[in-house]
C-alpha atoms as a PDB file:
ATOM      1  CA  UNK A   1      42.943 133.426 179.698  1.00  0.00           C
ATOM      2  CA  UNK A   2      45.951 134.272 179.342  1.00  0.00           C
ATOM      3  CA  UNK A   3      46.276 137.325 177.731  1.00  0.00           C
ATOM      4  CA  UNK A   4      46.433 140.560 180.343  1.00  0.00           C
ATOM      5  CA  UNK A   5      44.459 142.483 177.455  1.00  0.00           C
ATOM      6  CA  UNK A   6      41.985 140.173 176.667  1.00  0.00           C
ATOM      7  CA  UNK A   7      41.170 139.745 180.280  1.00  0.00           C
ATOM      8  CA  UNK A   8      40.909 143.644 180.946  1.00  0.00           C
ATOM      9  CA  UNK A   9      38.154 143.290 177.828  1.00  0.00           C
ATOM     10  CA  UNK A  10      36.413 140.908 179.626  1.00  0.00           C
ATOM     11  CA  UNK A  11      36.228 143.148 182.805  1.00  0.00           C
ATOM     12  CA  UNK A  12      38.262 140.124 184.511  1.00  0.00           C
ATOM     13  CA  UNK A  13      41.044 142.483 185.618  1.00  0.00           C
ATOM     14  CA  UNK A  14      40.672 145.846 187.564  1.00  0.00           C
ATOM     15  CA  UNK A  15      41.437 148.784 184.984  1.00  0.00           C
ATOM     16  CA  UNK A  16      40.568 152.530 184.697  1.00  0.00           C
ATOM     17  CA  UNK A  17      38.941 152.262 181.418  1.00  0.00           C
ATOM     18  CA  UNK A  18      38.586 155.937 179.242  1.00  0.00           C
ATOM     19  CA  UNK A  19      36.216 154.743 176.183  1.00  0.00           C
ATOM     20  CA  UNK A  20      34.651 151.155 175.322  1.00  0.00           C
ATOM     21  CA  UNK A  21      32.359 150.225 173.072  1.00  0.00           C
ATOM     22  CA  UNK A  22      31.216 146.706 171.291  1.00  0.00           C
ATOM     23  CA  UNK A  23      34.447 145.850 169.645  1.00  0.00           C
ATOM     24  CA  UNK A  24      37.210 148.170 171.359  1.00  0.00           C
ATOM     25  CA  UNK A  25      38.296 149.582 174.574  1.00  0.00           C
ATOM     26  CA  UNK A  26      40.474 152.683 175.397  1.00  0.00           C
ATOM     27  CA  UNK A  27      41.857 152.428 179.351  1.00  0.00           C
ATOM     28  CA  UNK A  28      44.670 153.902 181.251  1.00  0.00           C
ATOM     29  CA  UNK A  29      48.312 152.357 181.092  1.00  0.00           C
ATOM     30  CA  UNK A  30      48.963 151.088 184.481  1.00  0.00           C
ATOM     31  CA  UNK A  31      52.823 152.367 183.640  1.00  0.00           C
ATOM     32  CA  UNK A  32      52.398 155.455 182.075  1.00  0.00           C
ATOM     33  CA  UNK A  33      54.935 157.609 180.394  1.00  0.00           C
ATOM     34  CA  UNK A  34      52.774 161.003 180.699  1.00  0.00           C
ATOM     35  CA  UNK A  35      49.367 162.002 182.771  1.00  0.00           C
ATOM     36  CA  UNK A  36      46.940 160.374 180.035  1.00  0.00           C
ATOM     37  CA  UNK A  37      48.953 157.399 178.675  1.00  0.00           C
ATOM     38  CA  UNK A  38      45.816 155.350 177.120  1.00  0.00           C
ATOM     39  CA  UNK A  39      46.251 151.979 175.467  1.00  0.00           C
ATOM     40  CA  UNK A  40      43.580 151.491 173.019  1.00  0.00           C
ATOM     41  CA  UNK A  41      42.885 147.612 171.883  1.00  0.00           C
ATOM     42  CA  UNK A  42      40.269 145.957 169.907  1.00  0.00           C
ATOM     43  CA  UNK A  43      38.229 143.358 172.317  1.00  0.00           C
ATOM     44  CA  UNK A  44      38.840 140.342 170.178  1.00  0.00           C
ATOM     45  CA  UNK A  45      42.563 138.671 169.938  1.00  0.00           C
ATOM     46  CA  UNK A  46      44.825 139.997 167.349  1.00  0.00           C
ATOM     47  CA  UNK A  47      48.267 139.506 168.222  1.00  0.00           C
ATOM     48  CA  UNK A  48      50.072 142.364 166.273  1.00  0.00           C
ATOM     49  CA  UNK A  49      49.647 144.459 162.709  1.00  0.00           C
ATOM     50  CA  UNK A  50      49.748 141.808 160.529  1.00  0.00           C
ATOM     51  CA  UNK A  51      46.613 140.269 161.613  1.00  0.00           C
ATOM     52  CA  UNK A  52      44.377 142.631 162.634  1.00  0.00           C
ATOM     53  CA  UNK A  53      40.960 142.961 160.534  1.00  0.00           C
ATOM     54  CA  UNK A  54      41.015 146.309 158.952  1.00  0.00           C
ATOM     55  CA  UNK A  55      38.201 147.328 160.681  1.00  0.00           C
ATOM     56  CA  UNK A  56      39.141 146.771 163.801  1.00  0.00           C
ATOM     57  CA  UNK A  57      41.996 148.888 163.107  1.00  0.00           C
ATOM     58  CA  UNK A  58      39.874 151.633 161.584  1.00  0.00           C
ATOM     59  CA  UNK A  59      37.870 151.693 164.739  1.00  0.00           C
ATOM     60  CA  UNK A  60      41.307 152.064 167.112  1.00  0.00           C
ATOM     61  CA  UNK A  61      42.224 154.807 164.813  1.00  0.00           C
ATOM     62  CA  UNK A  62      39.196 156.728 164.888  1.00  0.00           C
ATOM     63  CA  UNK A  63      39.363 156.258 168.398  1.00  0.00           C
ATOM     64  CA  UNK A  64      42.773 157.698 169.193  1.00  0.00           C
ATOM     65  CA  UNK A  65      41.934 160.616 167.185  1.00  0.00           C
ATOM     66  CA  UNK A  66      38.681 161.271 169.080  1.00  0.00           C
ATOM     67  CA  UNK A  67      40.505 160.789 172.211  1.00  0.00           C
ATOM     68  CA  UNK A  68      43.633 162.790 171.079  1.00  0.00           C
ATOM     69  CA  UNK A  69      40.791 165.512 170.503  1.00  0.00           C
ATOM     70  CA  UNK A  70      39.538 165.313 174.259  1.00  0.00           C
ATOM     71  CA  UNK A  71      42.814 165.226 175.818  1.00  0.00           C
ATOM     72  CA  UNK A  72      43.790 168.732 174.055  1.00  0.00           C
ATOM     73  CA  UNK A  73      41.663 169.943 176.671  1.00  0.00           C
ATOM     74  CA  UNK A  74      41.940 167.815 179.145  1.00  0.00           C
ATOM     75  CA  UNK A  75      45.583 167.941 179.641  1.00  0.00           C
ATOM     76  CA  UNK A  76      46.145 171.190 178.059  1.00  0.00           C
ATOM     77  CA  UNK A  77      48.397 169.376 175.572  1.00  0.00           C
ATOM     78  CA  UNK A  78      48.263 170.286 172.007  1.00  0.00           C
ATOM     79  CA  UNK A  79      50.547 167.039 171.191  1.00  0.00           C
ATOM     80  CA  UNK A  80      50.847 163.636 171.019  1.00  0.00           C
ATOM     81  CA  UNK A  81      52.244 159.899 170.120  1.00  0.00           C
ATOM     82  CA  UNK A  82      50.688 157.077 168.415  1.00  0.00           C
ATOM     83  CA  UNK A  83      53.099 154.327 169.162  1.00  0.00           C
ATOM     84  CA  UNK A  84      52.491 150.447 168.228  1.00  0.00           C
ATOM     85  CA  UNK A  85      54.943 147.837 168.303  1.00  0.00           C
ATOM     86  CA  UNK A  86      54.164 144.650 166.567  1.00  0.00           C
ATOM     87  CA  UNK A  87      56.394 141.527 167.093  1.00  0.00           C
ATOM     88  CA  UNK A  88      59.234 141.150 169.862  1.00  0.00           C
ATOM     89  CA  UNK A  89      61.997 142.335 167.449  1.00  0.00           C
ATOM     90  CA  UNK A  90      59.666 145.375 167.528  1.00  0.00           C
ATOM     91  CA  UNK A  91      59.503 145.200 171.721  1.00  0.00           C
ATOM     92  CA  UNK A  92      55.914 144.396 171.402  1.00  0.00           C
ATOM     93  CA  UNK A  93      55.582 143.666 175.174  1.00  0.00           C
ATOM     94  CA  UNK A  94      51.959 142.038 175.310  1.00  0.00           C
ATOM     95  CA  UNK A  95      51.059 139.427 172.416  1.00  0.00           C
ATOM     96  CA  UNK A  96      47.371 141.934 171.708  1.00  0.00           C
ATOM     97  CA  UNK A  97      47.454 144.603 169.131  1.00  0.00           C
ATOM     98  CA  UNK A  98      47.372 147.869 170.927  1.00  0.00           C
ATOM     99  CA  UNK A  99      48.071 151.198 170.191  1.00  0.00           C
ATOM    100  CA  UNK A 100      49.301 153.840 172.751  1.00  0.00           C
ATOM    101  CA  UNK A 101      48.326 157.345 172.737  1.00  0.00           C
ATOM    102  CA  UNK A 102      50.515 159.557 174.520  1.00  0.00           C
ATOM    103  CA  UNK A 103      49.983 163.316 175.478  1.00  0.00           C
ATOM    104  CA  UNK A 104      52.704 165.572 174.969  1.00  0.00           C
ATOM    105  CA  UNK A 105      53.848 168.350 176.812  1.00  0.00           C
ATOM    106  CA  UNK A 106      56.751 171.066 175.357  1.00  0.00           C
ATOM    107  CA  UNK A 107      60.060 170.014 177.269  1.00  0.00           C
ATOM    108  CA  UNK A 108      58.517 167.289 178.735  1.00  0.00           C
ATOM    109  CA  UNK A 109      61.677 164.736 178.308  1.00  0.00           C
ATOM    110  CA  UNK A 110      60.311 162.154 176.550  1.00  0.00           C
ATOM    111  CA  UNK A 111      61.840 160.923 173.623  1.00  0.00           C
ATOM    112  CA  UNK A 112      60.545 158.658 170.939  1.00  0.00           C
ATOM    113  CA  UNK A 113      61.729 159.371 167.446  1.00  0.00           C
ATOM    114  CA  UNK A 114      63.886 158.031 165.611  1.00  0.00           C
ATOM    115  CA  UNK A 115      67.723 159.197 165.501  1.00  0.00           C
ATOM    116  CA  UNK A 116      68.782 157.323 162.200  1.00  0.00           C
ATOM    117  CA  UNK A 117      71.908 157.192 160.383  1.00  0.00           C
ATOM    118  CA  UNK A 118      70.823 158.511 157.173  1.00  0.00           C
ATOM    119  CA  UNK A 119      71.287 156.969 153.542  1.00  0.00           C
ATOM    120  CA  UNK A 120      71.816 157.610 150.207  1.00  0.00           C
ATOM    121  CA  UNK A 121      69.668 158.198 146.939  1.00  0.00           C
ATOM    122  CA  UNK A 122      71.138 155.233 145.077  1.00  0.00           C
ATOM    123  CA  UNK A 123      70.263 153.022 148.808  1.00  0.00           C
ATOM    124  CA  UNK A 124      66.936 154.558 149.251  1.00  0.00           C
ATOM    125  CA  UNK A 125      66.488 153.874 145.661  1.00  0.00           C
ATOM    126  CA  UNK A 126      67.196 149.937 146.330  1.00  0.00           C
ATOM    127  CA  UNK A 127      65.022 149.804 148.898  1.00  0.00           C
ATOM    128  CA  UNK A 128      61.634 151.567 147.220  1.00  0.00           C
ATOM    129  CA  UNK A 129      62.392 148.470 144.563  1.00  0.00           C
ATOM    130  CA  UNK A 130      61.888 146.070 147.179  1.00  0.00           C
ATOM    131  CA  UNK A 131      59.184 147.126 148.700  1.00  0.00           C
ATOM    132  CA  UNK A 132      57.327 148.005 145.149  1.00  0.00           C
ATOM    133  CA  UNK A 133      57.267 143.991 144.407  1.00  0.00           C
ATOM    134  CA  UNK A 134      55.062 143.449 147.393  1.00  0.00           C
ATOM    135  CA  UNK A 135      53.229 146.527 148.176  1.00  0.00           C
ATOM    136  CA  UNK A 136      49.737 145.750 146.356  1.00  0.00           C
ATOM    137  CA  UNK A 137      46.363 147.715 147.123  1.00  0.00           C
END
């Protein structure tokens, strides 16, 4: 194998895992950002967003919010981050969908958002129209 997530699925690789079940598994990030830092990934190969089964995503999801639930307590936290990157223009850093949930603490010095540069109506108006020719449910 040789994808570091897909190998931590298959128990190949040492890990500290938090939640697994037939078709996802929740462990500790071995670089974490805050005391909890969990990467949650489905077991079978999906490389980013755009290919994950919507299942598979539905399971992550319900997943992060169970966790996000436990670690309230566990971390005395009442915050936290649901970050995915998918793609390297979007630093995606391992080639698996995976989703990181990160406690929060107040003051804590992280910093995630977004700082951008703001547009205008008529702009934000332009790009709604895009996205309305390919946004189909």
């Amino acid at each position: 194998m040789d994808c570091i997530f897909c190998e931590v699925a298959a128990h190949s690789v040492d890990s500290k895992i938090v939640y697994e079940d037939d078709s996802i598994m929740a462990f500790l990030d071995i670089n974490p950002v805050s005391e909890g830092h969990t990467l949650i990934i489905p077991k079978k190969h999906y490389e980013n967003i755009f290919d994950i089964e919507n299942l598979a995503l539905d399971k992550i999801v319900r997943a992060a919010k169970r966790l996000a639930s436990a670690y309230k307590d566990a971390f005395n936290v009442n915050a936290v981050n649901l970050l995915n990157a998918s793609g390297a223009a979007a630093q995606q850093s391992v080639s698996h969908f995976h989703l990181h949930l990160v406690p929060r603490q107040e003051n804590d010095g992280l910093d995630f958002w977004f700082h951008g540069k703001g547009e205008s109506k008529e702009a934000l108006a332009k790009t709604l129209e895009k996205i309305r020719k390919f946004v189909k449910y």
